[in-house]
N, C-alpha and C. Protein backbone atom coordinates (compact mmCIF):
# COMPACT_ATOMS: atom_id res chain seq x y z
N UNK A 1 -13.89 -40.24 47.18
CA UNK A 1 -13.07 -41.41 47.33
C UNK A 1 -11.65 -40.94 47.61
N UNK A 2 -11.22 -41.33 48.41
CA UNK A 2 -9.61 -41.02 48.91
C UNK A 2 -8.79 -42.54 48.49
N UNK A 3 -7.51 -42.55 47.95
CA UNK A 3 -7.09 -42.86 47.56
C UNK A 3 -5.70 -43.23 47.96
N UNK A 4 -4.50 -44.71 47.92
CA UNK A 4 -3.52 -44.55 48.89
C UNK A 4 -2.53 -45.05 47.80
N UNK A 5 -1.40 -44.60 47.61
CA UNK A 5 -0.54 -44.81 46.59
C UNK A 5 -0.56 -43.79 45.58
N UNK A 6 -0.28 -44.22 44.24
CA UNK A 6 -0.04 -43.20 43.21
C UNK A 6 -0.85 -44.09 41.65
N UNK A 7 -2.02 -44.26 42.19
CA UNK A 7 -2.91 -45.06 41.31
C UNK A 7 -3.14 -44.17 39.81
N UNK A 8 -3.52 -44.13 38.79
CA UNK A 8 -3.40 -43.25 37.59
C UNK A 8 -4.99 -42.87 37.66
N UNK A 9 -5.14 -41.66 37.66
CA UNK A 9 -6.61 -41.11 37.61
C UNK A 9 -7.43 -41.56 36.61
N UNK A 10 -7.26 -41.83 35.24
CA UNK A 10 -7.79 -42.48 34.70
C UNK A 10 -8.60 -43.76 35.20
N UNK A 11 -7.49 -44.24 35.53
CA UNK A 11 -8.38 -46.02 35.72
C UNK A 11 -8.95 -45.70 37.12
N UNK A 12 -8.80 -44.97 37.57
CA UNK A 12 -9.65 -44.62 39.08
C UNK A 12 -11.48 -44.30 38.48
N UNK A 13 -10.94 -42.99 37.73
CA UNK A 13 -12.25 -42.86 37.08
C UNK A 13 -13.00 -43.90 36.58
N UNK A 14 -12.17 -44.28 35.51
CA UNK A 14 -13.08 -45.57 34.73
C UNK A 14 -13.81 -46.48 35.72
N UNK A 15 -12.86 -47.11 36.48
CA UNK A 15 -13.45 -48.04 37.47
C UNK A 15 -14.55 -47.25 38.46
N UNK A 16 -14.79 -45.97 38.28
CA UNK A 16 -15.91 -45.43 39.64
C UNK A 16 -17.49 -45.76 38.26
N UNK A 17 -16.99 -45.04 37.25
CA UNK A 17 -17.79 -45.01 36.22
C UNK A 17 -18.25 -46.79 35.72
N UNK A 18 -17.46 -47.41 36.04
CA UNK A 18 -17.95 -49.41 35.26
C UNK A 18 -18.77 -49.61 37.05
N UNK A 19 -18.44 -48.85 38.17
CA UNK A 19 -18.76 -49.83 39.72
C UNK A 19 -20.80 -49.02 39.22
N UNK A 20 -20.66 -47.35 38.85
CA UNK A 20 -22.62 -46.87 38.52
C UNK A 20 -23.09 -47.55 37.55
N UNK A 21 -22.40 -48.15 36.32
CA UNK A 21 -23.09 -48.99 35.51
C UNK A 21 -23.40 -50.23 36.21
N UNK A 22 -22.69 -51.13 36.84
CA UNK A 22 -23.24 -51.99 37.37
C UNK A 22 -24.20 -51.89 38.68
N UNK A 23 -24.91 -50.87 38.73
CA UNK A 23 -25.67 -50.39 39.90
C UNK A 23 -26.80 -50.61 38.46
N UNK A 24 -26.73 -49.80 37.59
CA UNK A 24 -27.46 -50.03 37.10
C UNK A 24 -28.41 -51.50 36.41
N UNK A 25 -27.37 -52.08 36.48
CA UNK A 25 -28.32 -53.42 35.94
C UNK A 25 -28.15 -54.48 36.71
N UNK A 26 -28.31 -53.87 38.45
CA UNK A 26 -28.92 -54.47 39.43
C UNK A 26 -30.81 -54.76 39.45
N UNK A 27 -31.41 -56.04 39.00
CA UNK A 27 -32.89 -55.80 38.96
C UNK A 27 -33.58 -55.86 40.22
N UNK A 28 -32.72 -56.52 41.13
CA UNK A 28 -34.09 -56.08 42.38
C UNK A 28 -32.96 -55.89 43.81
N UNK A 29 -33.45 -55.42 44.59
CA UNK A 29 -32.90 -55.56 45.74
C UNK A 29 -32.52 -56.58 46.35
N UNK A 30 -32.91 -57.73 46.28
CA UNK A 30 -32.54 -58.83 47.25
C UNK A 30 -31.21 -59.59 46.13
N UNK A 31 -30.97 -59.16 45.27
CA UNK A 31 -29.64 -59.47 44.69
C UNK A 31 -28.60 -58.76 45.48
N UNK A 32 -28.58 -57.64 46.55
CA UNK A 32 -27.32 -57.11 46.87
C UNK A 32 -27.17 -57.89 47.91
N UNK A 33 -25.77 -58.21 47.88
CA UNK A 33 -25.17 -58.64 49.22
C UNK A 33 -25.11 -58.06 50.59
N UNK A 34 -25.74 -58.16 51.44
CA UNK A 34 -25.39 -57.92 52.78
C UNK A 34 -26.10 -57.01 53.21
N UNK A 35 -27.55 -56.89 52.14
CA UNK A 35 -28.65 -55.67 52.25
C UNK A 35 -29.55 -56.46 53.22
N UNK A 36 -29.30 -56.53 54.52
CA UNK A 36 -30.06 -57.39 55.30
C UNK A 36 -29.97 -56.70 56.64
N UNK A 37 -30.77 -57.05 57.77
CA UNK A 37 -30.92 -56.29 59.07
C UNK A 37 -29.29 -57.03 59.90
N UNK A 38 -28.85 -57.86 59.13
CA UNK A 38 -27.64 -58.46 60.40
C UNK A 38 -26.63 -57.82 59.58
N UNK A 39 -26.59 -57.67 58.56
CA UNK A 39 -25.22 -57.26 57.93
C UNK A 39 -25.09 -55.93 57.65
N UNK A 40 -26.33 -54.64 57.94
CA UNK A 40 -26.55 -53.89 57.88
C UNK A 40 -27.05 -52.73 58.08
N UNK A 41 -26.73 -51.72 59.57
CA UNK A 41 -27.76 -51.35 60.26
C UNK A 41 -28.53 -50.86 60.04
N UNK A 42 -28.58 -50.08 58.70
CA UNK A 42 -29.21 -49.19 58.03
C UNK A 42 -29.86 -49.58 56.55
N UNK A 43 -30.05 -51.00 56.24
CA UNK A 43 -30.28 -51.86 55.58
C UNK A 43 -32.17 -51.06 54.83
N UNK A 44 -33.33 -50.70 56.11
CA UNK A 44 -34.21 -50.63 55.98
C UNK A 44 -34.28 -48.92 54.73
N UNK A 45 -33.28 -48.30 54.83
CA UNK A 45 -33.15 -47.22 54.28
C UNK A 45 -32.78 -47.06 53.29
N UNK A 46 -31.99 -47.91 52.25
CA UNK A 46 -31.51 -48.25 51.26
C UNK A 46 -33.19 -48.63 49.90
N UNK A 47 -32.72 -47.83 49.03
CA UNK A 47 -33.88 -47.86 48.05
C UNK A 47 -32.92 -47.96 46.68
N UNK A 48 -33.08 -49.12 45.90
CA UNK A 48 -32.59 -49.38 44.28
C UNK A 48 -32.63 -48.94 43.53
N UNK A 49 -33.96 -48.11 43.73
CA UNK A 49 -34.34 -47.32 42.27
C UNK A 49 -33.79 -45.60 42.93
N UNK A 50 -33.37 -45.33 43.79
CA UNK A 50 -32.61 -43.78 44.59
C UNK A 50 -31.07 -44.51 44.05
N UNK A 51 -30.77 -45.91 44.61
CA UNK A 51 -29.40 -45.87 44.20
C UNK A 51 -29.23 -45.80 42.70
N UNK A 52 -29.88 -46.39 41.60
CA UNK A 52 -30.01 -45.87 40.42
C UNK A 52 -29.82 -44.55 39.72
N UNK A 53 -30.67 -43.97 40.46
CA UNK A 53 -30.78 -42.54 39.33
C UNK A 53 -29.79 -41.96 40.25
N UNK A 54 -29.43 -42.60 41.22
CA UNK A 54 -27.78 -41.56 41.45
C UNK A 54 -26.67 -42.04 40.83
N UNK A 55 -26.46 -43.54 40.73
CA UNK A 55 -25.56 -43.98 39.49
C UNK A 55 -25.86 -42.92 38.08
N UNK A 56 -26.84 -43.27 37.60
CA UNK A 56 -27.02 -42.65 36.50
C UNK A 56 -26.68 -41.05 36.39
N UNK A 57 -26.72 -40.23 37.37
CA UNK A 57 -26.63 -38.74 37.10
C UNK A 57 -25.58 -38.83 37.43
N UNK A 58 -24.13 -39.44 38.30
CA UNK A 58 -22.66 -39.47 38.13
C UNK A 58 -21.89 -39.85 36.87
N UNK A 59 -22.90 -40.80 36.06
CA UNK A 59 -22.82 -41.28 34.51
C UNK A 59 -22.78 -40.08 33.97
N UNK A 60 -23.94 -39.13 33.65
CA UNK A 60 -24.05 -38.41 33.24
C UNK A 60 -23.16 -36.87 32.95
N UNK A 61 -22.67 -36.96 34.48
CA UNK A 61 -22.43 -35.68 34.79
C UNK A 61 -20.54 -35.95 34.70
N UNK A 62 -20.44 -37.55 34.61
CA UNK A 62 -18.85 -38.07 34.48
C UNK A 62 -17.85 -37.29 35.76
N UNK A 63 -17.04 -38.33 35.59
CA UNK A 63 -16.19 -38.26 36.94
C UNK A 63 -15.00 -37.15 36.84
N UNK A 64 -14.51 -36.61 37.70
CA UNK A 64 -13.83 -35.83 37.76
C UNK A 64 -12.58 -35.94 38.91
N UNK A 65 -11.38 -34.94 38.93
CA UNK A 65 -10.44 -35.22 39.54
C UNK A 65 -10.15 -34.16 40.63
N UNK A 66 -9.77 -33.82 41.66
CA UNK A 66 -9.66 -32.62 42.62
C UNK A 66 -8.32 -32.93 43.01
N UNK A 67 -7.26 -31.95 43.19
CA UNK A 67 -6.06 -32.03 43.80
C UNK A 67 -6.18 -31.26 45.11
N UNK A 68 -5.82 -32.08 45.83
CA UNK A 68 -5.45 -31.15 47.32
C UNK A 68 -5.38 -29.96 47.41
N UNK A 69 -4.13 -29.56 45.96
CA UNK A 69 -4.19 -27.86 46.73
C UNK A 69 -5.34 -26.69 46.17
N UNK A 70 -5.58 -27.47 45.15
CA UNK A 70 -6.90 -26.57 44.62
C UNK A 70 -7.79 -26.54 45.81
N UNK A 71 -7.98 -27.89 46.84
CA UNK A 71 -9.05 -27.85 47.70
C UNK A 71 -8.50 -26.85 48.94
N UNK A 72 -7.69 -26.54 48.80
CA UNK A 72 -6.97 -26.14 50.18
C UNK A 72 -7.66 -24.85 50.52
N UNK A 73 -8.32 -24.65 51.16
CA UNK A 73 -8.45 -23.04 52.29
C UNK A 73 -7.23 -22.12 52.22
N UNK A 74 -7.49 -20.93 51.96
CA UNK A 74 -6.18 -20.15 51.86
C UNK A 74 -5.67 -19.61 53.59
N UNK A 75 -5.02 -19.35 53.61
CA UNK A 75 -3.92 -19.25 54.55
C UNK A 75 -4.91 -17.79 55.48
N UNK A 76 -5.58 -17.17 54.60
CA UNK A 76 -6.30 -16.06 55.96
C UNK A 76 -7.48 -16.84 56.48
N UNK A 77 -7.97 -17.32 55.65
CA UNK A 77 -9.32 -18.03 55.75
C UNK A 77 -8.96 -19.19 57.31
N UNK A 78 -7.94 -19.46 57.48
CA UNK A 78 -7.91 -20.71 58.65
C UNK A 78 -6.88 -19.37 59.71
N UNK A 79 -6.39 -18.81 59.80
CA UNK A 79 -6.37 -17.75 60.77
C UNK A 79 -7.63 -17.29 61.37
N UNK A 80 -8.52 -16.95 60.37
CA UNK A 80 -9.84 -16.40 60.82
C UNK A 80 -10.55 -17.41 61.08
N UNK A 81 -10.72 -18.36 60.60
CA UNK A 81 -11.51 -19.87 61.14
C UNK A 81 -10.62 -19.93 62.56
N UNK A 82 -9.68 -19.63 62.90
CA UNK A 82 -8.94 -20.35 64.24
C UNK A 82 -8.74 -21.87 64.18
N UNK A 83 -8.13 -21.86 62.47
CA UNK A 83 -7.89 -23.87 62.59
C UNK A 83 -6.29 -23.90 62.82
C-alpha cells in the first residue's frame, strides 16, 4: 500500500488489519460488491474462501512498516543494474 501525506503508521496498520477481519466475516460471495462480469473483468477468478485464508495469514503474521531507504538498492547495485 503506498500512501500520500503523513498519515501515522499505526492507524494505517490498524485499519489494513480491521479491512482482513472484515474479509473474514464475509459469508458468501454474492455479498461483495461489484464481483460481477460488468463491474469486473476478472470477476470469474476471484475465490472467498483464497481471499480468506489470505486475510487470515496477514492477521496472523500482523502488519508491518518499510521505509524507503531501508528499501533502497545501494548505489553499486544500480550502476551495475544500468538504472
Amino acid at each position: 500500500m503506498s500512501l500520500i501525506g503523513e498519515p501515522q503508521e499505526t492507524v494505517v496498520a490498524q485499519a489494513w488489519l480491521d479491512a482482513m477481519q472484515d474479509v473474514l466475516l464475509v459469508d458468501s460471495q454474492d455479498k461483495i460488491p461489484e464481483l460481477n462480469e460488468y463491474q469486473c473483468g476478472t470477476y470469474a477468478m476471484h475465490s472467498l474462501a483464497e481471499a480468506q485464508a489470505i486475510a487470515q495469514s496477514i492477521i496472523t503474521a500482523g502488519v508491518g512498516v518499510n521505509q524507503n531507504d531501508d528499501l533502497a538498492l545501494p548505489a553499486e547495485m544500480l550502476v551495475q543494474l544500468k538504472v
